[in-house]
Protein backbone atom coordinates (compact mmCIF):
# COMPACT_ATOMS: atom_id res chain seq x y z
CA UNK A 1 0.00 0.00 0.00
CA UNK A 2 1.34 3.73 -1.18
CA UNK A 3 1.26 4.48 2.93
CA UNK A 4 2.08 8.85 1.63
CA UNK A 5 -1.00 8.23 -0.59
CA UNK A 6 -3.64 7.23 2.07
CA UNK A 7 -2.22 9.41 4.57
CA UNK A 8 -2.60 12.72 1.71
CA UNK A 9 -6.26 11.58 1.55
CA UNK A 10 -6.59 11.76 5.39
CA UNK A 11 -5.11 15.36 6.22
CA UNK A 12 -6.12 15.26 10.04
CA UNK A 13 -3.46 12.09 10.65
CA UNK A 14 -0.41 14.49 10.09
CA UNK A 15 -0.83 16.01 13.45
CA UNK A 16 -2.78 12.93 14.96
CA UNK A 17 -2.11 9.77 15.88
CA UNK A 18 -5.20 8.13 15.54
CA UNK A 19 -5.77 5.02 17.23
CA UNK A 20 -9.87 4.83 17.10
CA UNK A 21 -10.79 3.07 14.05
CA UNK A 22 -13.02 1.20 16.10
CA UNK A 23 -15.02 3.68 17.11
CA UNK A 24 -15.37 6.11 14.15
CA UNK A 25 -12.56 5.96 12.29
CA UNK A 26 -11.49 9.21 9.91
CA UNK A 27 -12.90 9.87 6.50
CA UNK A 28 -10.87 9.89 3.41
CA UNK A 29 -11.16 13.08 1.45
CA UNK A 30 -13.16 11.84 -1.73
CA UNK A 31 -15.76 10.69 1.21
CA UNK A 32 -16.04 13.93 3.11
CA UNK A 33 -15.94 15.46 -0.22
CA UNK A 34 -18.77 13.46 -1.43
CA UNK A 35 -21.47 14.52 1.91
CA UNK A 36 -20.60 17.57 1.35
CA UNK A 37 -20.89 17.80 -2.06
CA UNK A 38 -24.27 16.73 -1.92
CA UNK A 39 -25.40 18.72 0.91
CA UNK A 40 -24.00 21.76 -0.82
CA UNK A 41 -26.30 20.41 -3.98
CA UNK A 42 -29.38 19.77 -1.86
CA UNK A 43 -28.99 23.52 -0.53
CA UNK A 44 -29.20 25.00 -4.03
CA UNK A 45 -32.27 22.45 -5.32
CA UNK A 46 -33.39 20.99 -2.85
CA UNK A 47 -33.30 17.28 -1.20
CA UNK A 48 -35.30 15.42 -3.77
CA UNK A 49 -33.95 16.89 -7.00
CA UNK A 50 -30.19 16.25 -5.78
CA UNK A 51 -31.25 12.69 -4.62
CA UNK A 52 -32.40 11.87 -8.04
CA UNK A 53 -29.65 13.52 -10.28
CA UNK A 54 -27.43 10.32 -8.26
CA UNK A 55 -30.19 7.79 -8.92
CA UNK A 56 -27.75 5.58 -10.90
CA UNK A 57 -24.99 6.19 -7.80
CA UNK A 58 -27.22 5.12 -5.38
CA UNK A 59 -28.72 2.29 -7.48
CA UNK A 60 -24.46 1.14 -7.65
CA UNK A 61 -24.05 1.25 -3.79
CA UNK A 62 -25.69 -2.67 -3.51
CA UNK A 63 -23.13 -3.61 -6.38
CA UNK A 64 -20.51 -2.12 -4.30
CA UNK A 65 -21.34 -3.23 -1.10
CA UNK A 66 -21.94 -6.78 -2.48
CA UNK A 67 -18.90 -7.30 -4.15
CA UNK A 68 -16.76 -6.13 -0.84
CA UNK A 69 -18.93 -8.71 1.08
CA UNK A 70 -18.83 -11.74 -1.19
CA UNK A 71 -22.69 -11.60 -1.58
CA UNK A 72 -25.21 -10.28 -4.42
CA UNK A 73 -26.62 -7.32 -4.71
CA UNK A 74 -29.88 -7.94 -3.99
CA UNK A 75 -28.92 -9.11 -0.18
CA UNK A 76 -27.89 -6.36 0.55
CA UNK A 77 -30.25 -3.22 2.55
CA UNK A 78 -28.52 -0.08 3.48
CA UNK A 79 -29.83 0.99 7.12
CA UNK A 80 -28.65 3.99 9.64
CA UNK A 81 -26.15 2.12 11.78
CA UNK A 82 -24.97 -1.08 12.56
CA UNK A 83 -26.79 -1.28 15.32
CA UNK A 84 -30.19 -0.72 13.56
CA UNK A 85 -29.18 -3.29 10.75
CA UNK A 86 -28.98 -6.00 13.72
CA UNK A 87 -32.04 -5.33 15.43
CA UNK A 88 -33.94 -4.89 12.54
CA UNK A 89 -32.33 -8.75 11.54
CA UNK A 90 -33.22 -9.75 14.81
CA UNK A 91 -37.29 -9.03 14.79
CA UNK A 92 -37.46 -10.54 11.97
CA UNK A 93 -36.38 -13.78 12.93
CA UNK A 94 -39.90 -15.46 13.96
CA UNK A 95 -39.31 -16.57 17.64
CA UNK A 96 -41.60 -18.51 19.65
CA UNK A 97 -42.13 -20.04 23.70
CA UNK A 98 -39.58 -22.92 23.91
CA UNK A 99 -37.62 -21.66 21.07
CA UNK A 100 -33.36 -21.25 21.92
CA UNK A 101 -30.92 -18.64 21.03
CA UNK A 102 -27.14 -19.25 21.25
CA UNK A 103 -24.99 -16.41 21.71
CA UNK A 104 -20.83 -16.26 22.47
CA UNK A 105 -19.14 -15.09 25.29
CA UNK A 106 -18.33 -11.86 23.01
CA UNK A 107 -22.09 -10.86 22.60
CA UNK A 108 -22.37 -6.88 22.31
CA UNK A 109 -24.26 -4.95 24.74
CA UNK A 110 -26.70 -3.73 22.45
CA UNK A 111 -27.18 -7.03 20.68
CA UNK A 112 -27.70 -8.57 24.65
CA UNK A 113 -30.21 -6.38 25.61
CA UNK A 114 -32.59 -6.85 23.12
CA UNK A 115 -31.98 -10.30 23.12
CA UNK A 116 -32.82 -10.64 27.04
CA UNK A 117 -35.93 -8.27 25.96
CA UNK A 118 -36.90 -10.51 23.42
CA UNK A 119 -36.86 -13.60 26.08
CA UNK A 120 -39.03 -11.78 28.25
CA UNK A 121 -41.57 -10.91 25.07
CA UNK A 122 -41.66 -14.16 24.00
CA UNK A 123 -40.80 -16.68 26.65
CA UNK A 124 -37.70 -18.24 24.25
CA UNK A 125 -34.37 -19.05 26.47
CA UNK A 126 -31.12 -17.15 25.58
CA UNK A 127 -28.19 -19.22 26.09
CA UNK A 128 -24.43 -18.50 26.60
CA UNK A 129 -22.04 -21.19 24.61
CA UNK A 130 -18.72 -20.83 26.74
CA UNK A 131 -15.25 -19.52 25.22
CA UNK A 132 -12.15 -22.47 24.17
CA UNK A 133 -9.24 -21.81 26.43
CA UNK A 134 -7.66 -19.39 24.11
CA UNK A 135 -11.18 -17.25 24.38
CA UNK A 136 -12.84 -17.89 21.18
CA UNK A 137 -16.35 -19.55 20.94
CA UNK A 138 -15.84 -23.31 22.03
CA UNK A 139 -17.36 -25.25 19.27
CA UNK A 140 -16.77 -28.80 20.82
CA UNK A 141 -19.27 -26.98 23.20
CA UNK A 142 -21.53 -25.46 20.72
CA UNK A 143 -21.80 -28.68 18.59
CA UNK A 144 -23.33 -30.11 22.01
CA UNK A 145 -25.62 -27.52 22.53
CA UNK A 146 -27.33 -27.68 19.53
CA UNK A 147 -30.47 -29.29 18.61
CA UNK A 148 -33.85 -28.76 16.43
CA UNK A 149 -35.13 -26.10 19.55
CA UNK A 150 -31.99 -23.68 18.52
CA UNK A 151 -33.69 -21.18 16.05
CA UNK A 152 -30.77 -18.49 16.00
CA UNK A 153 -26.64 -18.43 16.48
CA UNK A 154 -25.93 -14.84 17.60
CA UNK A 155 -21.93 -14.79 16.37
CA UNK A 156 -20.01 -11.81 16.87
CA UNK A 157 -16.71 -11.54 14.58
CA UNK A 158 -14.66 -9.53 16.80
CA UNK A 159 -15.85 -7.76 19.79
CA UNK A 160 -15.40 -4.75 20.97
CA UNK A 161 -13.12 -5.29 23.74
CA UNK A 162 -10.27 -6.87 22.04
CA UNK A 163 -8.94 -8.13 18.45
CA UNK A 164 -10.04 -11.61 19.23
CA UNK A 165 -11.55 -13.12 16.00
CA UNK A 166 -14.36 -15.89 16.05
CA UNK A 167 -14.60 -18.96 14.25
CA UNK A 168 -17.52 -18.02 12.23
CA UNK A 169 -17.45 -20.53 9.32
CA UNK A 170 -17.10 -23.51 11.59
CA UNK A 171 -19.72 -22.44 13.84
CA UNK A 172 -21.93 -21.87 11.04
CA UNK A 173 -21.86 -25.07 9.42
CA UNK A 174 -22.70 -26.48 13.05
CA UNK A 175 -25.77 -24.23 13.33
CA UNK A 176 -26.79 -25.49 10.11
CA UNK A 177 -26.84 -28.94 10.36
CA UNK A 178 -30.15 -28.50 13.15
CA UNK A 179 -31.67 -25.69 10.94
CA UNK A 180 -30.47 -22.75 12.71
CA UNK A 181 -30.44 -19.48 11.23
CA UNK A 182 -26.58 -17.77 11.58
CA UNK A 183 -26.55 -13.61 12.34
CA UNK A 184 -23.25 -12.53 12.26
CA UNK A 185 -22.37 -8.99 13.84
CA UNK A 186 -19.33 -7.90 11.51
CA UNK A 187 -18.69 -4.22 12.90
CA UNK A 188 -15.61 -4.62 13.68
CA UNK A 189 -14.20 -6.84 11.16
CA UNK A 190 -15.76 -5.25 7.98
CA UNK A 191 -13.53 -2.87 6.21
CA UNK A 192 -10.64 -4.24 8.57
CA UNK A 193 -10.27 -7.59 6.76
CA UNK A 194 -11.47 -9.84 4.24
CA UNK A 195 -15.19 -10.48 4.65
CA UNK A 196 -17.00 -12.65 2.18
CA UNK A 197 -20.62 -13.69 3.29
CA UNK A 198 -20.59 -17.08 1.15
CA UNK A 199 -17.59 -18.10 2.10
CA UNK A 200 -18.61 -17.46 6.04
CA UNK A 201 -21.74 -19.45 5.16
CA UNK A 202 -24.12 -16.56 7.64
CA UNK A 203 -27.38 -15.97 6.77
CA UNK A 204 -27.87 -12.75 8.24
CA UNK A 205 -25.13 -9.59 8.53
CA UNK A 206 -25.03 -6.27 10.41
CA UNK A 207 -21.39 -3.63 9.93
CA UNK A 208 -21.28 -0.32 10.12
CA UNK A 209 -19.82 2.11 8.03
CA UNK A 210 -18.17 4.24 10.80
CA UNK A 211 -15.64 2.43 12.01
CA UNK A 212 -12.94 0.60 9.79
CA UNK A 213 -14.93 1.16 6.43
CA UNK A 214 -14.03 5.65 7.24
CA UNK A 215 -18.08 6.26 6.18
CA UNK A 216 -19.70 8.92 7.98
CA UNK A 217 -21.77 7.94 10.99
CA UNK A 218 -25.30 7.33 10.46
CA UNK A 219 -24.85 4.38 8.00
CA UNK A 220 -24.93 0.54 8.53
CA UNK A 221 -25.14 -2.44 5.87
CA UNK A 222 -27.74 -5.67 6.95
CA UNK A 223 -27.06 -8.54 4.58
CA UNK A 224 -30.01 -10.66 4.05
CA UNK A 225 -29.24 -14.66 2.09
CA UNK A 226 -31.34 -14.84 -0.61
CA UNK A 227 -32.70 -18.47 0.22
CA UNK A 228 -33.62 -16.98 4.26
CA UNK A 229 -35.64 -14.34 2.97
CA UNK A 230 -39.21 -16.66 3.17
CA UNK A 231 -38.36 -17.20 6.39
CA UNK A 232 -38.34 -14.37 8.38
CA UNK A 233 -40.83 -11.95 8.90
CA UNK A 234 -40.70 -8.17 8.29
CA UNK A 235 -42.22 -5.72 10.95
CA UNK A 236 -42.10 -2.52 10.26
CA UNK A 237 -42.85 -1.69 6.24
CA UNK A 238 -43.33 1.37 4.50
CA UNK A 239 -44.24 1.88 0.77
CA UNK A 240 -40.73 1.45 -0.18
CA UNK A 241 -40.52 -2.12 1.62
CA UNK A 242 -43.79 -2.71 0.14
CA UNK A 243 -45.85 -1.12 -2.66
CA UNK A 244 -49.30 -0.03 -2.36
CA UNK A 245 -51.32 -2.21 -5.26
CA UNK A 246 -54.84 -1.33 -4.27
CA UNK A 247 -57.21 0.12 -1.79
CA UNK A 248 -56.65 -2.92 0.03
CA UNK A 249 -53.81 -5.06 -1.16
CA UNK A 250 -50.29 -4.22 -1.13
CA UNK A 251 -46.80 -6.34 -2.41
CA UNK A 252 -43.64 -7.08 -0.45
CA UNK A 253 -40.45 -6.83 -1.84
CA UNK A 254 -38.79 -9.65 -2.60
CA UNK A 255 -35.33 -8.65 -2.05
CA UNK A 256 -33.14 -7.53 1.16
CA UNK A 257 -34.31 -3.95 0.48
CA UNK A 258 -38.12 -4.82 2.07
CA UNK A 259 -36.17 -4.15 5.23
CA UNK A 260 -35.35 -0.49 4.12
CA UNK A 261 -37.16 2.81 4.82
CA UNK A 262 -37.98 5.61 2.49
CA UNK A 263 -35.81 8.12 4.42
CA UNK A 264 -32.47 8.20 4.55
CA UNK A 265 -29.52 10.59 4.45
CA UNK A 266 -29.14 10.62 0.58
CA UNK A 267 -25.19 12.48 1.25
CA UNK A 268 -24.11 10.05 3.90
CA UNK A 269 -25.39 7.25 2.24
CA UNK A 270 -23.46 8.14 -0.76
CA UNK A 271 -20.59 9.03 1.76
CA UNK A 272 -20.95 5.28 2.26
CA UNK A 273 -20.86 4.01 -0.88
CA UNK A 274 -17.51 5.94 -1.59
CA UNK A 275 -15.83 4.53 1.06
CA UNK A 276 -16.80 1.10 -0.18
CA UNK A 277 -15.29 2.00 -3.52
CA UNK A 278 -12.39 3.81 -1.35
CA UNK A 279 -11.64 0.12 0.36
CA UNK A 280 -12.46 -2.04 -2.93
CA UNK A 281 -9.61 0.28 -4.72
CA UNK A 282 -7.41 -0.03 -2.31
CA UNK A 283 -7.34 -3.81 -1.42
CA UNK A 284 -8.79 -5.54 1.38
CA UNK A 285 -5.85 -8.21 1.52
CA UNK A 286 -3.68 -4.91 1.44
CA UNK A 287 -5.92 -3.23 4.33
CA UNK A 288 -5.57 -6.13 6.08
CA UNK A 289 -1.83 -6.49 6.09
CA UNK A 290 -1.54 -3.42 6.46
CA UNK A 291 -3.75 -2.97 9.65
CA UNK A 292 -2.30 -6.59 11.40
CA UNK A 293 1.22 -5.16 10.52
CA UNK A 294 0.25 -1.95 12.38
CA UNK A 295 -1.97 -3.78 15.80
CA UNK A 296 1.66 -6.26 15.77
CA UNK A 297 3.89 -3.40 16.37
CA UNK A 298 1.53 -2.00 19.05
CA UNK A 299 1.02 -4.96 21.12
CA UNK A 300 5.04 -5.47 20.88
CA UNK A 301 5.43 -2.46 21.84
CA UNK A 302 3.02 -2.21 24.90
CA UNK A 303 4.13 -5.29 26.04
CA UNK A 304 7.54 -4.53 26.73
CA UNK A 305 6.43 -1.80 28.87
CA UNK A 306 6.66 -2.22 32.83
CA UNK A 307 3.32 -1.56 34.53
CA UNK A 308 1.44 -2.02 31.39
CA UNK A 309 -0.81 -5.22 30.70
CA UNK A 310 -2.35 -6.20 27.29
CA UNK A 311 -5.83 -7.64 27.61
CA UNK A 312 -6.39 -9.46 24.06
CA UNK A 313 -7.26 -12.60 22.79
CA UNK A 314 -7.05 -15.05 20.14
CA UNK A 315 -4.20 -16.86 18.42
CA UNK A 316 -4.30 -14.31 15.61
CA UNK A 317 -5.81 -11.26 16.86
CA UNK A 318 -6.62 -8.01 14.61
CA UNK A 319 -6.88 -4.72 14.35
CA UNK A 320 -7.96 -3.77 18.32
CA UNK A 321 -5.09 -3.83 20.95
CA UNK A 322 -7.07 -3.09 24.66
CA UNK A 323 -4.62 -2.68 27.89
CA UNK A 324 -4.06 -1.06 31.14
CA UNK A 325 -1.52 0.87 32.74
CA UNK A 326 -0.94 0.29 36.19
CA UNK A 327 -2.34 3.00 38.90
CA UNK A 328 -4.21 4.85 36.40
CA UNK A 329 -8.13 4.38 35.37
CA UNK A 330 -8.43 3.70 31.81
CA UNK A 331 -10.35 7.26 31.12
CA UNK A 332 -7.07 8.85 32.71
CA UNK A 333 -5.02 6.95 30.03
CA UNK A 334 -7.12 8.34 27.18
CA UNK A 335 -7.41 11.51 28.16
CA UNK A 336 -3.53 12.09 29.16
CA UNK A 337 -2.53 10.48 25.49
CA UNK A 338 -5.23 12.90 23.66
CA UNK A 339 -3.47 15.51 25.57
CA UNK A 340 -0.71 14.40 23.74
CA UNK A 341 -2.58 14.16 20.10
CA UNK A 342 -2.56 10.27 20.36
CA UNK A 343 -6.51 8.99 20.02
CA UNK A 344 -7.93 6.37 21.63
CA UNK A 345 -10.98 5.12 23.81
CA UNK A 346 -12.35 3.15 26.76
CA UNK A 347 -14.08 -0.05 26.31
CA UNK A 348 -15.72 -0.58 29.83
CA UNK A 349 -17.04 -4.07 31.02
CA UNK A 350 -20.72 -3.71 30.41
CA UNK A 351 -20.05 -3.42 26.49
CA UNK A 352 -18.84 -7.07 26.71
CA UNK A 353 -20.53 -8.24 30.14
CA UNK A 354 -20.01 -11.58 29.86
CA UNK A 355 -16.43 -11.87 28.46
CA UNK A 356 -15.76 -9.01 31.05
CA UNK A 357 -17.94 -11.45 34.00
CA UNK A 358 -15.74 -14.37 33.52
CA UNK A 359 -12.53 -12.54 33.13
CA UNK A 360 -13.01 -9.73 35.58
CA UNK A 361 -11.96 -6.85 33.36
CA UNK A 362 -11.66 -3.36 34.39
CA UNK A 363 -12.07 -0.09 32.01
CA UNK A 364 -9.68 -1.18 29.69
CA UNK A 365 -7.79 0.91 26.87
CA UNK A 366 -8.85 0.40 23.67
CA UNK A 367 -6.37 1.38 20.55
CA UNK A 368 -7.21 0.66 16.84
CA UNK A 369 -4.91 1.61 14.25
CA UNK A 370 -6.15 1.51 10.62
CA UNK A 371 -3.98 1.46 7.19
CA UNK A 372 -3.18 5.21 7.65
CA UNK A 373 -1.17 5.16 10.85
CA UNK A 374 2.73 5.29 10.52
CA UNK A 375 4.65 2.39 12.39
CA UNK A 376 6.64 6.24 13.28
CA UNK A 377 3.32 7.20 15.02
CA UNK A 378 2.58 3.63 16.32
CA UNK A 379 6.26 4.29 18.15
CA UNK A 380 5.06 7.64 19.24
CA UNK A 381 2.07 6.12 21.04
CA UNK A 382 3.81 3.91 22.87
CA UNK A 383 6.44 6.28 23.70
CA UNK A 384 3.42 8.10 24.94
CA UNK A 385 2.20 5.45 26.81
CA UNK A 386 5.60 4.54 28.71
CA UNK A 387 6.33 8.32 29.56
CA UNK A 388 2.24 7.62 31.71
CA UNK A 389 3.10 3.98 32.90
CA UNK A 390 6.49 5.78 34.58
């Protein structure tokens, strides 16, 4: 990868050492160019003219966005986060009393809490398969936990709280073999590495275009297998999910889009679909090496430092290096290195409450360096980091 090209296309990393991919990682130019290009156009002639002079962009984004994710086009719905593209997966899924849900040690917050709601709704169990010794799911375990009562795997790729990475195909092909339907939650891995849905054999998808994709906020990607479609069950519709045939009949779509809304952000969505490009053009085998090569030097680097403890997971972790430093709360850490122009952010225990249960974590540091970060600023980090622990 041309690192003095990527870094010219993100001007703020000259005087930043940005470590927060994982949260909301920065733009490239042509994508902050693009939102507010279009805002700029949509202040001159207003929202729906400007939205349909880029019918044929926006018409592109599923080609893009299914050719980064090893799917077709027509699985793929654009939705406003992450987030939303999960829950909206979830209430789909038809769910009934005596009905089980399996879900990993790494579950998300967000993705646990309407899970739990959804037990008490519907009087289904929620069930935790326990981590292999080396923290990923335990599939000896799930394989034994599986049988025609398990409706839905909840897998999570990588959480939030470290750069441990799941065994998702294996785990899928188990969930399979009783009928269960696979929902992967890829926001952290999606735009970081390689992600191809047919190759993962998942059913159901949920990223976010925030984080290592550099979209703006407010846009998500749910991926919807053609072949699963019939089988779940759509909620909430509007006349773009559906169409309006008479006075009393109307038609679903037969596509992922039936889980779409009319409105949208027309500029961020487009915002979206140039970072896809942005990524596609670039190389997601080259991202990736890239982003391991950067996350390698890091967690080298931390660990040699006295009064510092790394927190990850995983035989072959990614892109998000958490950690502590001895004597000082984790929101301390952050805010001394920002002091210092070195970004990061706290992942606290609730995000990840059962990983964080059984392994009693603290606050921890959280630091996620993407493709534009100099192993000279990775240095300057931990430098940064060292000068605190001392």
């Amino acid at each position: 990868m041309e690192l003095n090209r990527v870094r010219a296309d993100t001007p703020a990393c000259e005087d930043l050492v940005f470590l927060d991919s994982a949260g909301s990682s920065l733009p490239p130019s042509v994508v902050l160019d693009t939102v507010t290009g279009h805002l700029r156009r949509e202040a001159e002639i207003g929202g729906y003219r400007a939205a349909g002079e880029r019918t044929d962009d926006l018409e592109r984004g599923y080609h893009s966005a299914a050719r980064l994710l090893g799917c077709r086009p027509t699985e793929v719905a654009f939705l406003g986060s992450a987030a939303q593209a999960w829950l909206t997966a979830l209430d789909a899924v038809p769910l009934v009393p005596g009905d089980r849900v399996l879900i990993s040690e790494a579950e998300y917050g967000t993705n646990a809490v309407e899970l739990l709601r959804r037990r008490d709704e519907t009087g289904i169990s929620v069930e935790t398969v326990p981590s292999a010794e080396d923290g990923r799911l335990d599939l000896a375990a799930l394989r034994r936990m599986l049988d025609e009562r398990v409706r839905l795997v909840s897998l999570v790729h990588m959480p939030t709280n470290g750069g441990l990475v799941n065994p998702v195909r294996e785990a899928a092909l188990a969930a399979h073999q009783v009928g269960a339907l696979v929902l992967l939650d890829a926001c952290q891995t999606v735009g970081q590495r390689p992600v191809d849905v047919d190759a993962l054999g998942v059913d159901l998808l949920s990223a976010t275009g925030r984080k290592w994709l550099r979209a703006p906020r407010g846009t998500g990607l749910l991926v919807v297998r053609e072949e699963v479609l019939p089988r779940l069950r759509p909620r909430l519709v509007d006349h773009t999910a559906a169409q309006w045939t008479a006075p009393g009949r109307y038609r679903m779509r037969t596509d992922a889009r039936v889980f779409e809304r009319f409105e949208f952000g027309v500029a961020n969505r487009l915002g979206l679909i140039a970072a896809l490009d942005y990524a596609w053009d670039l190389g997601m085998e080259a991202i990736a090496s890239e982003v391991a090569d950067r996350a390698a030097r890091l967690r080298a680097g931390l660990a040699a430092l006295p009064g510092v403890r790394l927190w990850d997971l995983g035989p072959d972790p990614g892109g998000i290096v958490t950690f502590t430093v001895e004597g000082r709360p984790a929101g301390q850490v952050r805010d001394a290195l920002w002091d210092q122009r070195v970004a990061v952010t706290v992942s606290p225990p609730n995000s990840t409450l059962l990983d964080a249960t059984r392994r009693s974590l603290p606050d921890l540091v959280r630091a996620s360096a993407h493709y534009f970060v100099s192993p000279d600023q990775v240095a300057t980090a931990v430098a940064e980091v060292d000068r605190l622990a001392r």
